[in-house]
C-alpha atoms as a PDB file:
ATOM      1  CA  UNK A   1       0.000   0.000   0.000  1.00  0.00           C
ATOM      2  CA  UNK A   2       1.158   3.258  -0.986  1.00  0.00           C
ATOM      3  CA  UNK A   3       1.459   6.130   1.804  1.00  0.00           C
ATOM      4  CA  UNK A   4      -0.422   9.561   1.370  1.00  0.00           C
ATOM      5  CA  UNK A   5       1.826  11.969  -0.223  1.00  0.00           C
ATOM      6  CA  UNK A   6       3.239  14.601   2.170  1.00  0.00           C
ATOM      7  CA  UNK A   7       3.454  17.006  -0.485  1.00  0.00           C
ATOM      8  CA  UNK A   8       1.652  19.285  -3.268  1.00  0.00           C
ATOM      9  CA  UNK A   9       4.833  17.715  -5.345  1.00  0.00           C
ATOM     10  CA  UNK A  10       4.218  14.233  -3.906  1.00  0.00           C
ATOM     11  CA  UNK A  11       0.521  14.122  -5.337  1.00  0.00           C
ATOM     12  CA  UNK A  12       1.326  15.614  -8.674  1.00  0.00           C
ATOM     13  CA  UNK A  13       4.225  12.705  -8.960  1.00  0.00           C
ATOM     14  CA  UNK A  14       1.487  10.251  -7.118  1.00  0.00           C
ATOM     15  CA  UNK A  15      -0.979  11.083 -10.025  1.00  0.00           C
ATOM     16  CA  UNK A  16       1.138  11.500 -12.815  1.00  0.00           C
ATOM     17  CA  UNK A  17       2.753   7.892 -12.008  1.00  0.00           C
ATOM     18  CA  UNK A  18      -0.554   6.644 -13.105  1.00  0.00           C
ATOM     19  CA  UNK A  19      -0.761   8.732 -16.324  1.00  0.00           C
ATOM     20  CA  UNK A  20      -2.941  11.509 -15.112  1.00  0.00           C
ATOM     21  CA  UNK A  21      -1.523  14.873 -16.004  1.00  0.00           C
ATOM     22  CA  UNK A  22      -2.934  17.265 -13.119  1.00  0.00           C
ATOM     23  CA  UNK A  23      -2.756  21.339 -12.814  1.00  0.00           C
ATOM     24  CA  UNK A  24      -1.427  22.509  -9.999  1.00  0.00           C
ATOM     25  CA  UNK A  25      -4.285  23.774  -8.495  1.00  0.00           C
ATOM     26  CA  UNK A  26      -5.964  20.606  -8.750  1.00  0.00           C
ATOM     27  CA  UNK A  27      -3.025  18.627  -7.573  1.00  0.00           C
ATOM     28  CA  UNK A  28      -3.141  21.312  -3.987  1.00  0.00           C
ATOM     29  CA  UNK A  29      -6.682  20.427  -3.330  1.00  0.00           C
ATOM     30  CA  UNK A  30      -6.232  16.507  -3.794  1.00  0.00           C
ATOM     31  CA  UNK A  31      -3.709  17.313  -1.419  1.00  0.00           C
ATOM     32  CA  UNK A  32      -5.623  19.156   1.319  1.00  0.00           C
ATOM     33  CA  UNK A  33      -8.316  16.573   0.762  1.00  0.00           C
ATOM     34  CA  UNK A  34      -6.120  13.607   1.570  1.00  0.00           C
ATOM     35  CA  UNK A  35      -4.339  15.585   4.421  1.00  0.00           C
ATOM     36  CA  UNK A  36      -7.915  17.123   5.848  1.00  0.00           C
ATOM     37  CA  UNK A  37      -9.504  14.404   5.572  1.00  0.00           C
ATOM     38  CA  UNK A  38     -12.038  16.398   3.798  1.00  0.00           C
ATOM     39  CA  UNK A  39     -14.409  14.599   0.640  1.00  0.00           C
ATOM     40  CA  UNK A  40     -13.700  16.726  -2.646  1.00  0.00           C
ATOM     41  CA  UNK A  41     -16.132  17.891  -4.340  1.00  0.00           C
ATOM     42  CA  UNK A  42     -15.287  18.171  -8.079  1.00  0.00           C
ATOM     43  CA  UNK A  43     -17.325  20.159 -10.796  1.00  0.00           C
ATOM     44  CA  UNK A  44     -17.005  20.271 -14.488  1.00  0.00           C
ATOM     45  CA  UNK A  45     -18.008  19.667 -18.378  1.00  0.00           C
ATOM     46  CA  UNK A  46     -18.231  16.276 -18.969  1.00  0.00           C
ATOM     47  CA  UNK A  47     -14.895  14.040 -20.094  1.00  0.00           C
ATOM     48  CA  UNK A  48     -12.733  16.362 -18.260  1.00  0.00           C
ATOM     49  CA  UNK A  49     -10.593  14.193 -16.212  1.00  0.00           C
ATOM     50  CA  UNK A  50     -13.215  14.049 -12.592  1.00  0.00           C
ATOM     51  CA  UNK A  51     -13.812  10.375 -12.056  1.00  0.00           C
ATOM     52  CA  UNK A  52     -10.748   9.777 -13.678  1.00  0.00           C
ATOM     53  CA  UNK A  53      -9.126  11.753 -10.344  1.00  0.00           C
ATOM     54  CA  UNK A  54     -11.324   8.836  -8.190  1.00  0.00           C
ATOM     55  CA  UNK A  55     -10.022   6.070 -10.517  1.00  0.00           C
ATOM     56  CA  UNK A  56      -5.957   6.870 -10.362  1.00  0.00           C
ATOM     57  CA  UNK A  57      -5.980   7.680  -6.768  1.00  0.00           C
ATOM     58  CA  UNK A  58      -7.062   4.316  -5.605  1.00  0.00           C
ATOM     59  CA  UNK A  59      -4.909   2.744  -8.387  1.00  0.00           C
ATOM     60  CA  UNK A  60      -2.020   4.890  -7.207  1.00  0.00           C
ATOM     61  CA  UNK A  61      -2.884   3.797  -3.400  1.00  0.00           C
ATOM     62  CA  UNK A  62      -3.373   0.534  -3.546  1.00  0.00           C
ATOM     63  CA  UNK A  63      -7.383   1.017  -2.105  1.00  0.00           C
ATOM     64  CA  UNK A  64      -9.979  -0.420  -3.195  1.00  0.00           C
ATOM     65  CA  UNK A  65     -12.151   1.903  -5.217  1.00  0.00           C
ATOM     66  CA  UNK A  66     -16.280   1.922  -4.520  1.00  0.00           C
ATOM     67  CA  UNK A  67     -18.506   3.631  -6.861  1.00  0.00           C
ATOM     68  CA  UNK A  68     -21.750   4.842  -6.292  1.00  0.00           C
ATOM     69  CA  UNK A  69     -23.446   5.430  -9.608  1.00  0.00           C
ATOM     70  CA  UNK A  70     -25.901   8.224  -9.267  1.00  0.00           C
ATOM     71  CA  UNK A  71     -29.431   8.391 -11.058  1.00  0.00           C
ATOM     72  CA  UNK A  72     -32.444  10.267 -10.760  1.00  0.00           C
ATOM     73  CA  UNK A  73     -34.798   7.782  -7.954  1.00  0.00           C
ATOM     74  CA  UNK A  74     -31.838   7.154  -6.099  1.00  0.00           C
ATOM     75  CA  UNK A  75     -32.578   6.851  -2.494  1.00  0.00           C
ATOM     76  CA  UNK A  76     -31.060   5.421   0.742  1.00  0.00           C
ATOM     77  CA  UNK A  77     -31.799   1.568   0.101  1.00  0.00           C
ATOM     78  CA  UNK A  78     -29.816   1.610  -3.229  1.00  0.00           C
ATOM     79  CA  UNK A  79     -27.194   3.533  -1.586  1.00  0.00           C
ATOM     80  CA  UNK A  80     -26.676   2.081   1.748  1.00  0.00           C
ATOM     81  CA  UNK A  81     -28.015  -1.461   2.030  1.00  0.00           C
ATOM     82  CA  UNK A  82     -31.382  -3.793   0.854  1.00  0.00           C
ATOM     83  CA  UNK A  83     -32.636  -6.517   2.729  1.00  0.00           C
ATOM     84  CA  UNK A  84     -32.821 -10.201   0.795  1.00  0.00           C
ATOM     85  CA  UNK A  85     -36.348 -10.401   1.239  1.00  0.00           C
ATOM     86  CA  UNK A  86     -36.054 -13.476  -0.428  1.00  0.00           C
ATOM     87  CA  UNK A  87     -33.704 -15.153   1.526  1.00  0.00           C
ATOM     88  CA  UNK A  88     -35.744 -14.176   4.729  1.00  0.00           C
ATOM     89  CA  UNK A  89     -38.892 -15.555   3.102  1.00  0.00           C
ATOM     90  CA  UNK A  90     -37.384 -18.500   2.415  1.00  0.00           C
ATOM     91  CA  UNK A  91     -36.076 -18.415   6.433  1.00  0.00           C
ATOM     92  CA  UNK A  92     -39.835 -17.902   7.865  1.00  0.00           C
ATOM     93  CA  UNK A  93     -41.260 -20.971   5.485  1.00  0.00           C
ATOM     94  CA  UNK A  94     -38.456 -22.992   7.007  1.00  0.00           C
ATOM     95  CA  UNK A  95     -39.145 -21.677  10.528  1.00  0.00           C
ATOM     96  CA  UNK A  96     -42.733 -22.385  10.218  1.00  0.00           C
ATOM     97  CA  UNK A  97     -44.502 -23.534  13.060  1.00  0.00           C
ATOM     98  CA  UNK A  98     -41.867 -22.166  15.620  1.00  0.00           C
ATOM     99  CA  UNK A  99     -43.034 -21.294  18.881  1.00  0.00           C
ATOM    100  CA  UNK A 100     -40.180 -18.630  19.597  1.00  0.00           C
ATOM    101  CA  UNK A 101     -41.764 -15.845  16.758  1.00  0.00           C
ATOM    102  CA  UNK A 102     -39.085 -13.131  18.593  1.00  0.00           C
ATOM    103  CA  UNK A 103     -36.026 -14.947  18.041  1.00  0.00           C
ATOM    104  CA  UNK A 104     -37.044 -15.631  14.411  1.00  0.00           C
ATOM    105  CA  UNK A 105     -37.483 -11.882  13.837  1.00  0.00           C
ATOM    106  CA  UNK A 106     -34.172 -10.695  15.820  1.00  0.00           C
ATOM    107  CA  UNK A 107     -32.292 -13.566  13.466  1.00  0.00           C
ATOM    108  CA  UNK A 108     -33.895 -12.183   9.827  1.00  0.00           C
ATOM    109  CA  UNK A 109     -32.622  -8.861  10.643  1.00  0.00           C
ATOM    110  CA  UNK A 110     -28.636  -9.690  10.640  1.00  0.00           C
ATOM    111  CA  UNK A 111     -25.697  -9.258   8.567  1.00  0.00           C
ATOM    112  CA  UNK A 112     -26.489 -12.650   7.096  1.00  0.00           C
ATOM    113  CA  UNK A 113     -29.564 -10.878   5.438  1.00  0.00           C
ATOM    114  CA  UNK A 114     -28.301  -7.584   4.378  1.00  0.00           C
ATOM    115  CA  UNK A 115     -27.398  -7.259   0.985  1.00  0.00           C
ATOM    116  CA  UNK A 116     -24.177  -4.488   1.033  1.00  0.00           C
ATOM    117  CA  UNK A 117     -24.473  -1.545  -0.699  1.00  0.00           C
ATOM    118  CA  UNK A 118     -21.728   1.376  -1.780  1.00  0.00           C
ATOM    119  CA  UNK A 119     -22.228   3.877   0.903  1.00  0.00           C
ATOM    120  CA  UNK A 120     -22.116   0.703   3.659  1.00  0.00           C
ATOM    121  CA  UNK A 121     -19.064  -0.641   1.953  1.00  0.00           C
ATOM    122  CA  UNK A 122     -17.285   2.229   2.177  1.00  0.00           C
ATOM    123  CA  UNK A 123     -17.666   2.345   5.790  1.00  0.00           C
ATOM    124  CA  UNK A 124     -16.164  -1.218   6.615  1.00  0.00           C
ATOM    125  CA  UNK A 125     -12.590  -1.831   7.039  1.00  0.00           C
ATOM    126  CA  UNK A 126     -10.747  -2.754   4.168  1.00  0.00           C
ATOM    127  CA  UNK A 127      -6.982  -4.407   3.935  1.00  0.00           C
ATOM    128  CA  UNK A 128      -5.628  -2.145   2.334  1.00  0.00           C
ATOM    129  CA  UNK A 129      -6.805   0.702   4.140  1.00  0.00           C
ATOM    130  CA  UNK A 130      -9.657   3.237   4.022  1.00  0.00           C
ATOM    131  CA  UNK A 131     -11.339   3.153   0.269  1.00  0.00           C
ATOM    132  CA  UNK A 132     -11.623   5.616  -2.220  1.00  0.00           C
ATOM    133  CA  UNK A 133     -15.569   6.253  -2.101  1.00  0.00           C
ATOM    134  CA  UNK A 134     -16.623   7.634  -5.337  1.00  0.00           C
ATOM    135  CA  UNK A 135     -20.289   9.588  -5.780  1.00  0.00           C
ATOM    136  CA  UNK A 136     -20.002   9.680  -9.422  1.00  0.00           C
ATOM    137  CA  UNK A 137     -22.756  12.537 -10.804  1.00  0.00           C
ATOM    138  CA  UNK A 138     -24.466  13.522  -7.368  1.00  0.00           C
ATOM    139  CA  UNK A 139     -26.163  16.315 -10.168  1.00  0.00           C
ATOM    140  CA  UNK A 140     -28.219  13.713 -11.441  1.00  0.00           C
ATOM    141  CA  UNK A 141     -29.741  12.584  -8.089  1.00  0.00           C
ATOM    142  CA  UNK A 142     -32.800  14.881  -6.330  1.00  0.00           C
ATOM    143  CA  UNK A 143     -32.903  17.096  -2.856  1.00  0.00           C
ATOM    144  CA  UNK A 144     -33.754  14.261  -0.654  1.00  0.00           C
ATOM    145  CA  UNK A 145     -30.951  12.113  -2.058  1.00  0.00           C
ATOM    146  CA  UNK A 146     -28.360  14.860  -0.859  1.00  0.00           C
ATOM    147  CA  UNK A 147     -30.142  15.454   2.695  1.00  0.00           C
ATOM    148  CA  UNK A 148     -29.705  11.914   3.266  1.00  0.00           C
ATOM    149  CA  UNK A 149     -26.047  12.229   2.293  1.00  0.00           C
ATOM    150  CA  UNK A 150     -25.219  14.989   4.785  1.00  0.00           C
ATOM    151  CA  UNK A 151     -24.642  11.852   7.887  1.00  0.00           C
ATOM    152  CA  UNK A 152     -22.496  10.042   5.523  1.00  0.00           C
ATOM    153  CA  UNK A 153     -20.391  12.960   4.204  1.00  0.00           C
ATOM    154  CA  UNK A 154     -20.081  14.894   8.037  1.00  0.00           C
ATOM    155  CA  UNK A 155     -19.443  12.061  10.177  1.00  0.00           C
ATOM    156  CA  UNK A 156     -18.536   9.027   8.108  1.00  0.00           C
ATOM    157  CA  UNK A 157     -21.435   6.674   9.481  1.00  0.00           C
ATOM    158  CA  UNK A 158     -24.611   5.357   7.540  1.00  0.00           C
ATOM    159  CA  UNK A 159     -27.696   4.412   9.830  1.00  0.00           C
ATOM    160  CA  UNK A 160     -30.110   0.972   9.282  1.00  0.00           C
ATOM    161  CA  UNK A 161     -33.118   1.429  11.469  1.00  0.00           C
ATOM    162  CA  UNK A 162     -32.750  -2.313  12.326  1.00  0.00           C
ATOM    163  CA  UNK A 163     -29.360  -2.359  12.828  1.00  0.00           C
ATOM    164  CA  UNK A 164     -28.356   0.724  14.371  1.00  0.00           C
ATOM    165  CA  UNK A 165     -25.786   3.201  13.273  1.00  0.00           C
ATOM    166  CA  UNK A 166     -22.473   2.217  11.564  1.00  0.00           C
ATOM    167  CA  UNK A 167     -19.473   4.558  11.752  1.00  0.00           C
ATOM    168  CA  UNK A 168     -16.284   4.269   9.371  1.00  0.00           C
ATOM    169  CA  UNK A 169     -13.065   3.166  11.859  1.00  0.00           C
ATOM    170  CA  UNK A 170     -11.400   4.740   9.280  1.00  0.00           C
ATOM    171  CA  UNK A 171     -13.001   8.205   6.989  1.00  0.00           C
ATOM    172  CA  UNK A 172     -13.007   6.644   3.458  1.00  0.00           C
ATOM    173  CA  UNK A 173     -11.490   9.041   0.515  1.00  0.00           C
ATOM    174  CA  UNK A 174     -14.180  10.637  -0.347  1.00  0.00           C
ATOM    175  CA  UNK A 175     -15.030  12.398  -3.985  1.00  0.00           C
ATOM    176  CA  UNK A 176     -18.236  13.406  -5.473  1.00  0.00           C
ATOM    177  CA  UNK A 177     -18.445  14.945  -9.257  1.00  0.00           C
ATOM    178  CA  UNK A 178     -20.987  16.967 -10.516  1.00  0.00           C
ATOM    179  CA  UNK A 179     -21.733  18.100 -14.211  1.00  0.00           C
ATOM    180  CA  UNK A 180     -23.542  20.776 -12.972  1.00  0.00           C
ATOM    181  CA  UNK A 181     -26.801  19.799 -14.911  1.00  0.00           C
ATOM    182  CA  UNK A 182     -28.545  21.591 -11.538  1.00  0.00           C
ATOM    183  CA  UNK A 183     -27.242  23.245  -8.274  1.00  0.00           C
ATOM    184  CA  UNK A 184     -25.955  21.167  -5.649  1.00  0.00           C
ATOM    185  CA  UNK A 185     -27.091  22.415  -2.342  1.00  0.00           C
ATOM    186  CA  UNK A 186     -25.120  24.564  -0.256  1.00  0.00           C
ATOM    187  CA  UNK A 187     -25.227  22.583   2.982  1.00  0.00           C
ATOM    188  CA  UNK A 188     -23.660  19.735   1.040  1.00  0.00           C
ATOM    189  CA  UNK A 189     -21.021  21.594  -0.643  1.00  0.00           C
ATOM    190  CA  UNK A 190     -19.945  23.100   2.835  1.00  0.00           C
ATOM    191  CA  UNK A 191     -18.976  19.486   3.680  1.00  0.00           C
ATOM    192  CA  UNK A 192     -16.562  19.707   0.940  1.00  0.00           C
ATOM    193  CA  UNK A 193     -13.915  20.934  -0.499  1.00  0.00           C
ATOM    194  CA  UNK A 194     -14.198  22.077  -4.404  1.00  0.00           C
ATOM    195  CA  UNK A 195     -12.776  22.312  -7.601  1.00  0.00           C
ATOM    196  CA  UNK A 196     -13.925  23.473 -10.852  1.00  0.00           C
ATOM    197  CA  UNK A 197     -12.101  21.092 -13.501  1.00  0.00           C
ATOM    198  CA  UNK A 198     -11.649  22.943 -16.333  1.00  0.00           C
ATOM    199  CA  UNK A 199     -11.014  21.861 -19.900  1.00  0.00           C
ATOM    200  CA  UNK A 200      -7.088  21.637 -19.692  1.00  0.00           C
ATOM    201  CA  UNK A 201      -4.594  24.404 -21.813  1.00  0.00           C
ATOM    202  CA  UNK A 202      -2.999  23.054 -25.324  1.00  0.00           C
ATOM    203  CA  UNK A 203       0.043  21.856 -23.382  1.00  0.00           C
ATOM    204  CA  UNK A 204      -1.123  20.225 -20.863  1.00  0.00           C
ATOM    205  CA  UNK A 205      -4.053  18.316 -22.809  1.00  0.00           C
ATOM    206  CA  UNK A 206      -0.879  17.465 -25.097  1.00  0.00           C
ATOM    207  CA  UNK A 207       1.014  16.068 -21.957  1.00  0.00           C
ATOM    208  CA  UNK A 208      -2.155  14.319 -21.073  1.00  0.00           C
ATOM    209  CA  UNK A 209      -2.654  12.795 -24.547  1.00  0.00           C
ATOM    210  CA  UNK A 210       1.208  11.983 -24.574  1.00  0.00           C
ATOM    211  CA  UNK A 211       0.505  10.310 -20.972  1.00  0.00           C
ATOM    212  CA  UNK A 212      -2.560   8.107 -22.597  1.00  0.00           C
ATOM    213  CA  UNK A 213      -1.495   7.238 -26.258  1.00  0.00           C
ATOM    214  CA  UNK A 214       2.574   7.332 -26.058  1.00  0.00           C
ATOM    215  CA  UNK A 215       2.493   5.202 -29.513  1.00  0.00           C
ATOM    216  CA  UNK A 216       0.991   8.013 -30.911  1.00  0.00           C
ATOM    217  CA  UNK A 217       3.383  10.280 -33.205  1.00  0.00           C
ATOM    218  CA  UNK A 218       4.090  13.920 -32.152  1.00  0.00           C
ATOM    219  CA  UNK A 219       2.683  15.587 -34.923  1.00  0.00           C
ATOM    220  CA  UNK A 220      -0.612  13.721 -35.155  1.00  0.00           C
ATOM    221  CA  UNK A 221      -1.215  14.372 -31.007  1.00  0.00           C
ATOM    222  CA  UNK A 222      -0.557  17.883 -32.036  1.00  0.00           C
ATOM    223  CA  UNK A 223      -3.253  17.879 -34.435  1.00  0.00           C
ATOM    224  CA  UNK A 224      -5.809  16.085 -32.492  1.00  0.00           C
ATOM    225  CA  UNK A 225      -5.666  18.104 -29.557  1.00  0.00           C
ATOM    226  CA  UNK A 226      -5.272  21.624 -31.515  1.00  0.00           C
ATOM    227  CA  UNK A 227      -8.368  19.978 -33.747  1.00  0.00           C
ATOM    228  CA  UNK A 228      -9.932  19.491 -30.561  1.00  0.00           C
ATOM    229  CA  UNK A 229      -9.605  22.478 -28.786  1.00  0.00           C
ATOM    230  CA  UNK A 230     -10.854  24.371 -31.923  1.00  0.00           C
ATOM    231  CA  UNK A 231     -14.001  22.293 -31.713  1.00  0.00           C
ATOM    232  CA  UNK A 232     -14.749  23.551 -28.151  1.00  0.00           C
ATOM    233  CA  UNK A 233     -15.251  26.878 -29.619  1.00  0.00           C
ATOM    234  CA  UNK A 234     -17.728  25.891 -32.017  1.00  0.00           C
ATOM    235  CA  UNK A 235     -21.581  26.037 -31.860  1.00  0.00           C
ATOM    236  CA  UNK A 236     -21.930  22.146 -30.192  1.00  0.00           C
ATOM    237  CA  UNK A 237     -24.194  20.448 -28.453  1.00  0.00           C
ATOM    238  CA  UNK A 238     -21.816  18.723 -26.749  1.00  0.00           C
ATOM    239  CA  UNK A 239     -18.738  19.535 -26.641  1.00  0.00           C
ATOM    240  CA  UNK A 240     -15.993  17.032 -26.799  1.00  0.00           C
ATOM    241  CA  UNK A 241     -14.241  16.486 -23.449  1.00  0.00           C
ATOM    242  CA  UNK A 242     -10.145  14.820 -23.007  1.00  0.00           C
ATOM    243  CA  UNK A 243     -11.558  11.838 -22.774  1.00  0.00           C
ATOM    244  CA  UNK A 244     -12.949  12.115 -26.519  1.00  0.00           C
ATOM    245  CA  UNK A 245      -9.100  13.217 -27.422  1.00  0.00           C
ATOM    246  CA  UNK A 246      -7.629  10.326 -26.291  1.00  0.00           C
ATOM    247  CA  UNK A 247     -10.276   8.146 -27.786  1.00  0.00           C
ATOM    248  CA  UNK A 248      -9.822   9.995 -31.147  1.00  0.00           C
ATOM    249  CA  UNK A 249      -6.797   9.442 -31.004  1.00  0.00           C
ATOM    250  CA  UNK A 250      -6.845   5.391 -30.382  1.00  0.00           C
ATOM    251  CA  UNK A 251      -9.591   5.202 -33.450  1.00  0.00           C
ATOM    252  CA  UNK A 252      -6.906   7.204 -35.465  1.00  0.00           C
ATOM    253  CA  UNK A 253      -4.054   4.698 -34.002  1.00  0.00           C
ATOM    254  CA  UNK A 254      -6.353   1.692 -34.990  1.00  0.00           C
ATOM    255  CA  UNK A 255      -6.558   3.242 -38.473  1.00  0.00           C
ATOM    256  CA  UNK A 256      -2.686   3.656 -39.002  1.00  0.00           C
ATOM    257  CA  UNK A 257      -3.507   7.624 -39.768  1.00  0.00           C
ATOM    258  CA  UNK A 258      -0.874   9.803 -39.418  1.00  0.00           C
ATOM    259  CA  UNK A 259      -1.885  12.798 -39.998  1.00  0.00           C
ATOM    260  CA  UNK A 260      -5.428  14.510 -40.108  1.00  0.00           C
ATOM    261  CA  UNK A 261      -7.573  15.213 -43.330  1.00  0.00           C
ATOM    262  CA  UNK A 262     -10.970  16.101 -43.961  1.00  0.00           C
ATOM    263  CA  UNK A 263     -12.190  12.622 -45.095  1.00  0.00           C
ATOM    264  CA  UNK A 264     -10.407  11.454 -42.120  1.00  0.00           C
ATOM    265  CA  UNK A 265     -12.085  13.745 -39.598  1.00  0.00           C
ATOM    266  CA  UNK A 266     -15.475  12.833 -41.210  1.00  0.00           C
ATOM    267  CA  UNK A 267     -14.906   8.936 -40.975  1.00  0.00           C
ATOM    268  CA  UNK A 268     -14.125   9.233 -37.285  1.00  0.00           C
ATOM    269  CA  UNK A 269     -16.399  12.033 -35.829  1.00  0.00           C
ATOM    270  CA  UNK A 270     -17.912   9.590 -33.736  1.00  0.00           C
ATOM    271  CA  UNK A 271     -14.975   9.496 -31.651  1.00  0.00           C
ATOM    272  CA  UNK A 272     -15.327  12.849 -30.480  1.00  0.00           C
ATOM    273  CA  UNK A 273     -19.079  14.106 -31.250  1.00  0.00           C
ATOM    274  CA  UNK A 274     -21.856  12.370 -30.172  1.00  0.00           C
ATOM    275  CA  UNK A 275     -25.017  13.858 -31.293  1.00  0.00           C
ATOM    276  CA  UNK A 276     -26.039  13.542 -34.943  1.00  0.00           C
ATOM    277  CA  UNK A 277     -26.910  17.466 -35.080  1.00  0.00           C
ATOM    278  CA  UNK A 278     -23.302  17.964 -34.058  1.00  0.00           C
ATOM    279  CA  UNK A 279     -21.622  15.698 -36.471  1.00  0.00           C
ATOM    280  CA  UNK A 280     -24.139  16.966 -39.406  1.00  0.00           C
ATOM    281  CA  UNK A 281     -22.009  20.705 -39.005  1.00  0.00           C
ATOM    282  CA  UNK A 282     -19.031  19.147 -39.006  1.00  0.00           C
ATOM    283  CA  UNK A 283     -19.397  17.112 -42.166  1.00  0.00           C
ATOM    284  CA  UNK A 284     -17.926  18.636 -45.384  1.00  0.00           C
ATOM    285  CA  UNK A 285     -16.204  22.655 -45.982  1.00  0.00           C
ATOM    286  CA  UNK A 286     -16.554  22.882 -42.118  1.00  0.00           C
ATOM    287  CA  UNK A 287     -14.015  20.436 -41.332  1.00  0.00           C
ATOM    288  CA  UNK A 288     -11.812  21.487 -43.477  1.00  0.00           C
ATOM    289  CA  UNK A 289     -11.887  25.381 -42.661  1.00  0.00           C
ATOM    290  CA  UNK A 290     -10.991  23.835 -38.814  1.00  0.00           C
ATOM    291  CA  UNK A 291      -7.893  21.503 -39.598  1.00  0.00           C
ATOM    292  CA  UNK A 292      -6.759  24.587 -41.888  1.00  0.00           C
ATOM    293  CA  UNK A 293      -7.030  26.925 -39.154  1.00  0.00           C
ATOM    294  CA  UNK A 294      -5.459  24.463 -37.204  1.00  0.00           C
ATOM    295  CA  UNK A 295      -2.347  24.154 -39.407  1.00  0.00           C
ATOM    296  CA  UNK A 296      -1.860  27.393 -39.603  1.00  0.00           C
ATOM    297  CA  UNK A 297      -1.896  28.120 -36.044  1.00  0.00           C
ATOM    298  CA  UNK A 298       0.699  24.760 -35.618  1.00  0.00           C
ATOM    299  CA  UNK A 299       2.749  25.965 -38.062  1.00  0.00           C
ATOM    300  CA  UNK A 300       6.517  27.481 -37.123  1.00  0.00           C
ATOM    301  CA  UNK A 301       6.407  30.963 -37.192  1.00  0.00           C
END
């Protein structure tokens, strides 16, 4: 297992051992979170690198990582734990015709019936230390969803009403993301500490795309991330995130392209668009007009 780094430094080498390229302000906050103690609360467009942050960490720490998967319905059962009303069905049919109806009941509501969830998970002890708990899109989840969140996030414990309350011996790692498809609440933001992750400079999205696709040559990595980064000024739907760079630039690997072209572009935009209406501008003089803008603005002065 891997110690928490000591350092700003020592987080930025931590990360960037695992291929993630991180900005320095980014690296200081994964640092105050690990040193704090405090869950991170990270914000951001789409395919910008925030569960990514979750993944590396317990990759880089040796911890096991738990995911909780956020959806509109969520609530507390899918989060914390379910009962295996089936199993305990099966137990009453079996105990049928016992005498001794209060023992039955204490012994259906026990460990041996309680199907773990995430949250729960994260607040058992693990070998190789305290997890890496990641809330992956709280945005998509409703009001009551982050209320119920507030016991986990302050004081590291989950409550089942037949059980009783059950505290964390050790604070798991905590990080939430948001898209920012709707406001998270204040009081649950107050718990945390945040980051907006930005879409990254030319440079470092070139370090990052060097990090991810090393087989890739230097002048076609150029391309696909000055390419990209022209796209995010265009009138998109969606914009394409780092994570659609690096998966460009696999297809393009795949394809033995090295170097861009409009037919190219237009053979691949699935890599990096993903609604039709977005791909339809794209198609044609419009690509073009980008990847020469974009060879002008690569070329040496």
């Amino acid at each position: 297992m891997t110690q928490i780094p000591t350092s700003i430094d020592g987080v930025e080498t931590l990360l960037s051992g695992q291929g993630y390229v991180a900005s320095r302000a980014l690296a200081t906050v994964v640092f105050l979170a690990l040193k704090l103690g405090r869950p991170l609360f990270l914000e951001g467009e789409a395919g910008v690198g925030k569960t990514e942050i979750a993944k590396t960490l317990a990759a880089a720490l040796g911890r096991r990582l738990i995911r909780l998967q956020c959806y509109e319905g969520l609530d507390a059962a899918s989060a914390v734990a379910e009962w295996n009303f089936a199993a305990q069905m099966i137990a009453i049919r079996t105990a049928e015709g016992s005498t001794d109806r209060d023992q039955l009941k204490a012994e259906l509501f026990t460990e041996d019936y309680l199907i773990e969830r995430p949250l729960l998970a994260a607040m058992r002890p693990q070998p190789g230390g305290a997890p890496v708990l990641l809330i992956d899109e709280l945005d998509r989840t409703d009001e009551p969803f982050e209320a119920f969140l507030l016991e986990a996030l302050s004081d590291f414990q989950v409550t089942i009403p037949e059980l009783g309350t059950i505290k964390a011996p050790e604070p798991p790692i905590v990080i939430l993301t948001s898209n920012r498809t709707r406001e998270v609440h204040d009081a649950l933001k107050r718990r945390c500490l945040y980051h907006w992750v930005d879409y990254p400079s030319f440079d470092r999205e070139l370090q990052i795309l060097n990090a991810r696709v090393p087989e890739a040559q230097a002048a076609l990595s150029r391309e696909v991330v000055a390419f990209v980064q022209r796209l995010r000024h265009e009138d998109l739907f969606k914009k394409p995130g780092v994570a659609e760079a690096i998966d460009w630039a696999k297809c393009l690997l795949a394809l033995d392209v090295i170097a861009l072209s409009p037919e190219v572009i237009a053979d691949t935009l699935g890599a990096i668009l993903k609604y039709q209406d977005d791909i339809a501008k794209l198609q044609g003089s419009d690509a073009k007009r980008l990847l020469d803008e974009v060879r002008r603005e690569l070329a040496p002065a």
